[in-house]
N, C-alpha and C. Protein backbone atom coordinates (compact mmCIF):
# COMPACT_ATOMS: atom_id res chain seq x y z
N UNK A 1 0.85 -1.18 0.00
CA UNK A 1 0.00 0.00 0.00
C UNK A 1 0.88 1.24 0.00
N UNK A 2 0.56 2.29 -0.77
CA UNK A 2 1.06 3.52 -0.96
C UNK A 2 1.44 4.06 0.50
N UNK A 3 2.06 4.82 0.94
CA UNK A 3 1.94 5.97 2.15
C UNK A 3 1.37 7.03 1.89
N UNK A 4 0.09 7.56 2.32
CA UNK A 4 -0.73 8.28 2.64
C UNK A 4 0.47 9.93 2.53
N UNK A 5 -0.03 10.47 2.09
CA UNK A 5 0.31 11.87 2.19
C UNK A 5 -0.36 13.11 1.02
N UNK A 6 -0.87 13.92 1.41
CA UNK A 6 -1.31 14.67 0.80
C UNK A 6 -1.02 15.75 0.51
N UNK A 7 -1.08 16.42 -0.50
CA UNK A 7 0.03 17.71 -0.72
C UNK A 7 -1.17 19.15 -0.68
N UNK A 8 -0.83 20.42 -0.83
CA UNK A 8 -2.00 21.16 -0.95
C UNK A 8 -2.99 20.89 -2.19
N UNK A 9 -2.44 20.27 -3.41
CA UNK A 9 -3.22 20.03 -4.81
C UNK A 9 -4.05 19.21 -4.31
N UNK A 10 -3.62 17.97 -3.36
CA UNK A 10 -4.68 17.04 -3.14
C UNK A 10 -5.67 17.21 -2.76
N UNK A 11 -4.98 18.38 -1.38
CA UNK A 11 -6.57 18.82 -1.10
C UNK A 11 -7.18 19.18 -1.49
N UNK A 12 -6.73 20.27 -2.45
CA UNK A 12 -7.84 21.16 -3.51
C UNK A 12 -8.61 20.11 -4.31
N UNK A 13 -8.21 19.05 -4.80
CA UNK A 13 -8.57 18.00 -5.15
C UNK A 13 -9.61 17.52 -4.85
N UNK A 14 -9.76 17.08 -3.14
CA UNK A 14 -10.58 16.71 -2.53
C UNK A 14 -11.71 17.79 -1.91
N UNK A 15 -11.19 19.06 -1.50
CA UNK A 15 -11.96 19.66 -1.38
C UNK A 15 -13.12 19.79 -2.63
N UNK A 16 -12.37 19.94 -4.06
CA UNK A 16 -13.82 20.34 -5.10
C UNK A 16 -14.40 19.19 -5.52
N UNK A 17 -13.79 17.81 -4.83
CA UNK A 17 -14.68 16.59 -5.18
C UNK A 17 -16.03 16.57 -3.99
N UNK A 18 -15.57 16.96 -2.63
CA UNK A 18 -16.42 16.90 -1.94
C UNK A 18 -17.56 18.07 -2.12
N UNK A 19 -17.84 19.31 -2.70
CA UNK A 19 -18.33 20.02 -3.24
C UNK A 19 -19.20 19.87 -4.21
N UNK A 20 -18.26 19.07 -5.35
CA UNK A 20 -19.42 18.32 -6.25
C UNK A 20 -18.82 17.22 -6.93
N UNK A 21 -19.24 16.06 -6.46
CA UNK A 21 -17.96 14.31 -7.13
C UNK A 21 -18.37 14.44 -8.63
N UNK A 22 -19.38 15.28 -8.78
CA UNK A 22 -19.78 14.98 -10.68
C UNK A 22 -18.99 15.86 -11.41
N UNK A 23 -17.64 16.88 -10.37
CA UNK A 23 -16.70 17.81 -11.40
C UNK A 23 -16.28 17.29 -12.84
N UNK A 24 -16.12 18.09 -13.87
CA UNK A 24 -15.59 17.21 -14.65
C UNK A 24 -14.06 17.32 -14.77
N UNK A 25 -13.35 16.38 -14.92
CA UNK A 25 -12.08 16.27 -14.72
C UNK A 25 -11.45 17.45 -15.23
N UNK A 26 -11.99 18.07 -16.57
CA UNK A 26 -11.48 19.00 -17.46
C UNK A 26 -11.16 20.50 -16.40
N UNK A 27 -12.67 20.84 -15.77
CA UNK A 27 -13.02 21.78 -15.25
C UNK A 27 -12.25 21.64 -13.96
N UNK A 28 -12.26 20.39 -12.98
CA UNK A 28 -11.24 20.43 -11.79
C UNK A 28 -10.00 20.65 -12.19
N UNK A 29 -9.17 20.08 -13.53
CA UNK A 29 -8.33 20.55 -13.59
C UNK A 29 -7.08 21.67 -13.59
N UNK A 30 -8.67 22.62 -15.00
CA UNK A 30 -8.12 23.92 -14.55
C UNK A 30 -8.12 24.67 -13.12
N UNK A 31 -8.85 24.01 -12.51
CA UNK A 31 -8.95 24.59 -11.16
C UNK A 31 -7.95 24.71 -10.29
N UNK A 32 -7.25 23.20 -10.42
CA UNK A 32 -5.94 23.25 -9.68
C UNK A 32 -4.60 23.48 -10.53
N UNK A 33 -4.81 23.70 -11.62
CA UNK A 33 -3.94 24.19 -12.86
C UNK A 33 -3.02 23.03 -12.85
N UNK A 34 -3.06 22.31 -13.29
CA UNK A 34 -3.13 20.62 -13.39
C UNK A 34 -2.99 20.42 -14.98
N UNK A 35 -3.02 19.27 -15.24
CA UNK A 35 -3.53 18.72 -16.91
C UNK A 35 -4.65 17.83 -16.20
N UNK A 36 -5.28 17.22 -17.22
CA UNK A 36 -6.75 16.39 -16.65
C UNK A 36 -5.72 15.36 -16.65
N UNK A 37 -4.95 14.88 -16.99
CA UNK A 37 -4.17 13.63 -16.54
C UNK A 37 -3.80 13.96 -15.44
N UNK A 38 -2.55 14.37 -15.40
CA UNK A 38 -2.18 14.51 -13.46
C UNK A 38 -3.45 14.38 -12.56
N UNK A 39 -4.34 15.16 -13.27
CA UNK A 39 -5.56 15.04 -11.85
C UNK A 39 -6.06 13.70 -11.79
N UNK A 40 -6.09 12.70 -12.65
CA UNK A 40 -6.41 12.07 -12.85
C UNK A 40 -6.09 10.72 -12.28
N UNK A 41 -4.90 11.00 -12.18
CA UNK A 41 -3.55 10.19 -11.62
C UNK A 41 -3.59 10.42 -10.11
N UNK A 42 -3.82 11.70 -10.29
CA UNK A 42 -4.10 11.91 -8.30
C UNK A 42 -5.22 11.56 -7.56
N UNK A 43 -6.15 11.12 -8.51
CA UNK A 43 -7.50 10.75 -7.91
C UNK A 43 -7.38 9.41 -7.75
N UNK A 44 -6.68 8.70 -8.78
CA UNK A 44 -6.68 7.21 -8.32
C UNK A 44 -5.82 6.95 -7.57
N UNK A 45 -5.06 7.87 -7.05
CA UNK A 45 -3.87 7.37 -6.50
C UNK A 45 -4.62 7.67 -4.93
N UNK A 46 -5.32 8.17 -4.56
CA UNK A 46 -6.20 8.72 -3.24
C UNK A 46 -7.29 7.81 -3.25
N UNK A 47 -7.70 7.34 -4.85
CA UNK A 47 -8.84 6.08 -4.12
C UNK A 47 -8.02 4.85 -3.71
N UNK A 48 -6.88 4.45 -4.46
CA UNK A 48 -6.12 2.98 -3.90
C UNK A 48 -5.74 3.23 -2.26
N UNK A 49 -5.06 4.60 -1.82
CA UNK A 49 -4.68 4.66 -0.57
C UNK A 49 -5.92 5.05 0.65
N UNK A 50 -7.32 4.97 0.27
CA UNK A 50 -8.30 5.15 0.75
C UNK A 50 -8.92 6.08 1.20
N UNK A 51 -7.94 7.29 0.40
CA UNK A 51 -8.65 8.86 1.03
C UNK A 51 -10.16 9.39 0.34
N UNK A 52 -10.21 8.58 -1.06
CA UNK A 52 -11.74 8.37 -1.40
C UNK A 52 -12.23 7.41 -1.56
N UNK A 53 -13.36 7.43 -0.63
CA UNK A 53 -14.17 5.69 -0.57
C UNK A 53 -15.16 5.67 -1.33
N UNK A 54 -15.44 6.48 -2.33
CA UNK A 54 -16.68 6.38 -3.14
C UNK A 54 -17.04 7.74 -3.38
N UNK A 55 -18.19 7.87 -4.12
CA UNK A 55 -19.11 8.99 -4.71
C UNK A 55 -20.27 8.30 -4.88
N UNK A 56 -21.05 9.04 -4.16
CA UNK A 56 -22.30 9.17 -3.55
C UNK A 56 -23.49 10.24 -3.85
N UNK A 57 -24.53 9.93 -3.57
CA UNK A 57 -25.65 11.36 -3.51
C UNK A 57 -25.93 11.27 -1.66
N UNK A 58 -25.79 11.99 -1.27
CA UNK A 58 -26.69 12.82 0.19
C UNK A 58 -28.19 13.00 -0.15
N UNK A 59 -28.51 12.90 0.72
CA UNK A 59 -30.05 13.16 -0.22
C UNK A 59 -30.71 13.74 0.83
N UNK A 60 -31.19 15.24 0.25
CA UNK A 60 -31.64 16.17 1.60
C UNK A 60 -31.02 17.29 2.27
N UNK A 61 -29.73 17.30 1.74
CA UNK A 61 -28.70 17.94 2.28
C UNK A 61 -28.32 19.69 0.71
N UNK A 62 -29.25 19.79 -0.38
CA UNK A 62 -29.37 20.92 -0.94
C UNK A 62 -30.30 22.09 -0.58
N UNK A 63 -28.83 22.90 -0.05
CA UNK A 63 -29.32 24.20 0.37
C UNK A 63 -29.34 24.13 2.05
N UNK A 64 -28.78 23.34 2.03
CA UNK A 64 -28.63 23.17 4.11
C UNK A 64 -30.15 23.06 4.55
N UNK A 65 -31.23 22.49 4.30
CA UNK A 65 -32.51 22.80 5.13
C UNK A 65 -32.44 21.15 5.48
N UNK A 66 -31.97 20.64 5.40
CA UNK A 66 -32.48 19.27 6.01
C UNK A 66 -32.41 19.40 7.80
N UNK A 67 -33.31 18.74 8.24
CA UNK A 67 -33.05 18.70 9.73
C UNK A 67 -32.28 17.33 10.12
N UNK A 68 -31.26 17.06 11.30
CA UNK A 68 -30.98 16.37 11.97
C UNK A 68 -30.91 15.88 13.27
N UNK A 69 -31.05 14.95 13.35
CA UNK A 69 -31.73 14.22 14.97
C UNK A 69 -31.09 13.07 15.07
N UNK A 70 -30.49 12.79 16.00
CA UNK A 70 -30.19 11.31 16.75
C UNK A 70 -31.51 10.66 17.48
N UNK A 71 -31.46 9.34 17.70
CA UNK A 71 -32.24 8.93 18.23
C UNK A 71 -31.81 7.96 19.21
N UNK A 72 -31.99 7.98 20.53
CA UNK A 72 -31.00 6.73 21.26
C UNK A 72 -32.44 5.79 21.64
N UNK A 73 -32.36 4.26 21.28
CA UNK A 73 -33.25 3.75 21.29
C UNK A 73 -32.98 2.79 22.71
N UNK A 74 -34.11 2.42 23.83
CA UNK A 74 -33.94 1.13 24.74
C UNK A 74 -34.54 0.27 24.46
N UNK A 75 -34.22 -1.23 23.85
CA UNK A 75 -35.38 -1.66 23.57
C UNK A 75 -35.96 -2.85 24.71
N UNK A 76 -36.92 -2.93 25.08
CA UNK A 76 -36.98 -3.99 26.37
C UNK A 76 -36.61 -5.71 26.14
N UNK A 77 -36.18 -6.29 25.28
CA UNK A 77 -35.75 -7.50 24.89
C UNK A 77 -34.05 -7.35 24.37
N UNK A 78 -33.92 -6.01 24.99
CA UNK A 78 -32.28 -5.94 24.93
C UNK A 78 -32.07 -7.10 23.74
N UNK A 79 -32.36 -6.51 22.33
CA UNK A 79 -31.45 -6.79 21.36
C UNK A 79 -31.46 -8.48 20.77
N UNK A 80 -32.52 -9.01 21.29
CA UNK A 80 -32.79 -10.10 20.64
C UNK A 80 -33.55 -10.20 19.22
N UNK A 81 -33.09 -10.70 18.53
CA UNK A 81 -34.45 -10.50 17.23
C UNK A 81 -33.90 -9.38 16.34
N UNK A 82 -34.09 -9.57 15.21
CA UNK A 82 -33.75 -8.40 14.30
C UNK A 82 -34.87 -7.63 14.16
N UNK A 83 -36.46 -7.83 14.66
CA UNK A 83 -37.40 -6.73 14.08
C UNK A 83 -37.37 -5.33 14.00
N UNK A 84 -36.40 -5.19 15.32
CA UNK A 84 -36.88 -3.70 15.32
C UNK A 84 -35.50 -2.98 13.95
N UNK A 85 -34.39 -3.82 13.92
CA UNK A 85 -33.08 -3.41 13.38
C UNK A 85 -33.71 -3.05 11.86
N UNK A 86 -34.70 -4.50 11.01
CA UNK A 86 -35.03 -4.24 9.84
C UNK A 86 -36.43 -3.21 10.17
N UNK A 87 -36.62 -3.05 10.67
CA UNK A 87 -37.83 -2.18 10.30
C UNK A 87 -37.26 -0.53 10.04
N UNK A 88 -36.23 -0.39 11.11
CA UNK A 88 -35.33 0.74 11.46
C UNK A 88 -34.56 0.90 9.92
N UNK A 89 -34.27 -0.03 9.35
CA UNK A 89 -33.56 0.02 7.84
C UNK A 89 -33.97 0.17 6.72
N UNK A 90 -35.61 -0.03 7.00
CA UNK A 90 -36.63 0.38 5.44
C UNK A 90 -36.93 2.05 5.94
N UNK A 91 -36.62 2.97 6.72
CA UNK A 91 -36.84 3.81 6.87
C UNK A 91 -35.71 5.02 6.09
N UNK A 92 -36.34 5.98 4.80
CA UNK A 92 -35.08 6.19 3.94
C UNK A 92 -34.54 7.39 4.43
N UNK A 93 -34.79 7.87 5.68
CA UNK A 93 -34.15 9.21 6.20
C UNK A 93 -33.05 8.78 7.55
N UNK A 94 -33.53 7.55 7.52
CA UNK A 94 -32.10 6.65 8.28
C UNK A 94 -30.58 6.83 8.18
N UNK A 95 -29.88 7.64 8.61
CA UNK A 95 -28.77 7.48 7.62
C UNK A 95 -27.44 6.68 8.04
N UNK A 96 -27.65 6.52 9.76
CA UNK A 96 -26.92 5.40 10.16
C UNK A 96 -27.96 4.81 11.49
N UNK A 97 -27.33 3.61 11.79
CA UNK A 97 -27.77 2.78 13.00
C UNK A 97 -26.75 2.21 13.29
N UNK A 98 -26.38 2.42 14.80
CA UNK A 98 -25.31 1.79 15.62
C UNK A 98 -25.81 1.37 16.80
N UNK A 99 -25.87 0.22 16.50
CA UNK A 99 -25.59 -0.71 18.14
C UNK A 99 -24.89 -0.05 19.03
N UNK A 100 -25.13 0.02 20.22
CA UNK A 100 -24.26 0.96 21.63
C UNK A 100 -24.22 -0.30 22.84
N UNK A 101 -23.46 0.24 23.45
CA UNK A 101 -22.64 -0.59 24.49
C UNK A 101 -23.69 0.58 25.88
N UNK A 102 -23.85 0.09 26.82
CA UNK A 102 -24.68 1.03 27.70
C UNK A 102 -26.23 0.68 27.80
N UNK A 103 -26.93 2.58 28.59
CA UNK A 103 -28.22 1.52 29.03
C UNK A 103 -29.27 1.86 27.73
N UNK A 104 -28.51 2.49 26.78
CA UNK A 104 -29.29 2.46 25.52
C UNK A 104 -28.80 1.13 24.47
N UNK A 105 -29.94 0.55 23.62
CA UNK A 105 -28.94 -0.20 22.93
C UNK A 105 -28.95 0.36 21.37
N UNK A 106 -29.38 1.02 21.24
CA UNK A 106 -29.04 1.41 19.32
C UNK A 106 -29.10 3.05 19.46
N UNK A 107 -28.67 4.23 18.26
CA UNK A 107 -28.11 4.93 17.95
C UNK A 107 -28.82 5.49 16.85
N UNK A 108 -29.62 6.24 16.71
CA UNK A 108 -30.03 6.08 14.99
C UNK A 108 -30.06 7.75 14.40
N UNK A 109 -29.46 7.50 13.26
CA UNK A 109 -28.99 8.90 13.11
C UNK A 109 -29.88 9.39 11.89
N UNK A 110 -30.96 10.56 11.67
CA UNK A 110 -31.88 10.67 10.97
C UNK A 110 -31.49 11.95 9.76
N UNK A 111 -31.54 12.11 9.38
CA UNK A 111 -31.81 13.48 8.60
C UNK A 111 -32.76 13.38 7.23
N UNK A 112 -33.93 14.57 7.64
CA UNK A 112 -35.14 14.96 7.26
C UNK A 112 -35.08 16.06 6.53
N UNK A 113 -36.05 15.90 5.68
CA UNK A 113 -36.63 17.48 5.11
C UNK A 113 -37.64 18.34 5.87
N UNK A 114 -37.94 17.46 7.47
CA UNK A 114 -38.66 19.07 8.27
C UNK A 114 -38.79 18.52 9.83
N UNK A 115 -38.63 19.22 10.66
CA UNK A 115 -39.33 18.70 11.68
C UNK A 115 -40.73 17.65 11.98
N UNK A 116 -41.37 18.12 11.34
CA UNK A 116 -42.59 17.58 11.08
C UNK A 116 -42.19 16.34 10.61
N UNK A 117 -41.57 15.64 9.89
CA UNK A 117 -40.50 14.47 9.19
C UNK A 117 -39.96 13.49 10.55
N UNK A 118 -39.89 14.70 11.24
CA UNK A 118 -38.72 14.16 12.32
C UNK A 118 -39.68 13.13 13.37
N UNK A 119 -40.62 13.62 13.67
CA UNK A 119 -41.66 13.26 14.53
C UNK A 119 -41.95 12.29 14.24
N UNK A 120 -42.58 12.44 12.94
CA UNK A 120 -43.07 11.23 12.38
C UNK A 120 -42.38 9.80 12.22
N UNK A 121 -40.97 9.83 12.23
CA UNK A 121 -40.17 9.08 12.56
C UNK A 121 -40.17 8.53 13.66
N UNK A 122 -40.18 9.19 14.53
CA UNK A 122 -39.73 9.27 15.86
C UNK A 122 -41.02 8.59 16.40
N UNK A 123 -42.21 9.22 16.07
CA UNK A 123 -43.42 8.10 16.54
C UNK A 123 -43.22 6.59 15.96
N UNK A 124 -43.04 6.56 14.57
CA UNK A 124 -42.51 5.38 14.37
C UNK A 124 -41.74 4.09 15.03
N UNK A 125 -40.71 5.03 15.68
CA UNK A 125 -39.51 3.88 15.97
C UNK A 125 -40.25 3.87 17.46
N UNK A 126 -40.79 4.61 18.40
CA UNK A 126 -41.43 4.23 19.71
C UNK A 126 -42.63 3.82 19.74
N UNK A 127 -43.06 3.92 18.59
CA UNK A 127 -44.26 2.00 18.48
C UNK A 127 -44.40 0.92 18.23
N UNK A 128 -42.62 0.93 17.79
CA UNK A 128 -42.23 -0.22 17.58
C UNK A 128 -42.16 -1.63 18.55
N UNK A 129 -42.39 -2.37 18.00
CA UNK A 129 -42.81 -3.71 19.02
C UNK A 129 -41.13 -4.12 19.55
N UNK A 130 -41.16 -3.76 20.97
CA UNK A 130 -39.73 -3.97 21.50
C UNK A 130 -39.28 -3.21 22.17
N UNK A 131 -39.37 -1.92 21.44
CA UNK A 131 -39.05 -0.23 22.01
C UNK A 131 -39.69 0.16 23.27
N UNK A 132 -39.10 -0.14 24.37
CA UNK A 132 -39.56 0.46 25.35
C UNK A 132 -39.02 1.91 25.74
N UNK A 133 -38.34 2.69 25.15
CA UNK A 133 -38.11 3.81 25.55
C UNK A 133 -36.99 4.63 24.62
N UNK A 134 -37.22 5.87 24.40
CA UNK A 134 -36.23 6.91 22.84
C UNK A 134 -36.08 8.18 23.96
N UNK A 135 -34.67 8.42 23.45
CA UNK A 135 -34.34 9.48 23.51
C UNK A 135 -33.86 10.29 22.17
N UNK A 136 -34.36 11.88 21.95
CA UNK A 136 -34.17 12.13 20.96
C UNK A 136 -33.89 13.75 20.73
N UNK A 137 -32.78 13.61 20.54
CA UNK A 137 -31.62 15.07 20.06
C UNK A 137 -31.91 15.64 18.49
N UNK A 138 -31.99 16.94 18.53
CA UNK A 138 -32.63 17.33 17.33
C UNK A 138 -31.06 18.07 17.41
N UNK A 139 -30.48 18.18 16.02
CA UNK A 139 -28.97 19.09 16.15
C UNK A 139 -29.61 20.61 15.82
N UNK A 140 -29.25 21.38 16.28
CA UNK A 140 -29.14 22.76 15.81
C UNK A 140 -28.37 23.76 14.98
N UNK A 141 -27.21 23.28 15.00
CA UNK A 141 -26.01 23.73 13.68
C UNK A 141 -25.22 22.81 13.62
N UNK A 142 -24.50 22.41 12.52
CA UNK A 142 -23.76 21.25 12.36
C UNK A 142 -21.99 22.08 11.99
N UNK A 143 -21.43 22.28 12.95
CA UNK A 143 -20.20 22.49 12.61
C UNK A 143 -18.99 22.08 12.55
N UNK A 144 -19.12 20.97 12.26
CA UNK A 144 -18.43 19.65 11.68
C UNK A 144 -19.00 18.97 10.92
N UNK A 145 -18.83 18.61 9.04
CA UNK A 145 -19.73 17.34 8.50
C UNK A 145 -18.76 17.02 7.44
N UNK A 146 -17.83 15.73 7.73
CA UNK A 146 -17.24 15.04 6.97
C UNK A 146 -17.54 14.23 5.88
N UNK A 147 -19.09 13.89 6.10
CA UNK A 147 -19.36 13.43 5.41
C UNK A 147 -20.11 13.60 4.19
């Protein structure tokens, strides 16, 4: 495996991929005043060493209005049975679920197009057969998003 290191081009690199992954090579190029080869070369050379894991759509996230909420779930059969896990996974504003160690046992990380979205979720997962008890964090500014 390569050694990881990134130079300022890379970042610029990565910065206008994370901005928009559909750049076209031509147009990132001139950006970093590059040839579309070199850039080209630098992009695969950052997906083999794992600094890009893919290109993706977000969905919800144009124009910053999406809302976000955690959800910490207890469920009273502590984690036997997958029902509540698949039901939690046909839900498409889901965007992660983590199992937790503690007196909660799952994690569920939402982002919506409204409050009103949010609820509705949220009634969801605490009628769920199992769910004896949610706690639930609505974020207010996100000033950190890596992803």
């Amino acid at each position: 495996m390569e050694r990881l290191h990134l130079d300022q081009i890379d970042r610029l690199i990565l910065a206008a991929l994370t901005e928009n992954a559909r750049i076209p090579l031509v147009a990132l190029a001139a950006q970093v005043h590059l040839s579309r080869n070199a850039v080209k070369q630098r992009i695969e050379r950052m997906e083999r060493q794992g600094m890009i894991g893919g290109y993706t759509v977000v969905a919800g996230r144009a124009g910053g209005s999406a809302v976000s909420a955690v959800v910490m779930v207890y469920r009273s059969d502590r984690m036997r049975g997958g029902g509540v896990v698949s039901e939690i996974a046909q839900i498409p504003e889901v965007r992660r679920c983590d199992v937790l160690s503690g007196d909660f046992d799952l994690l569920v990380t939402l982002e919506a197009e409204s409050m009103d979205r949010i609820g509705e979720i949220w009634e969801t997962l605490a009628a769920l057969p199992g769910v004896s008890n949610t706690v639930t964090a609505v974020s207010l500014t996100r000033v950190v998003d890596r992803f």
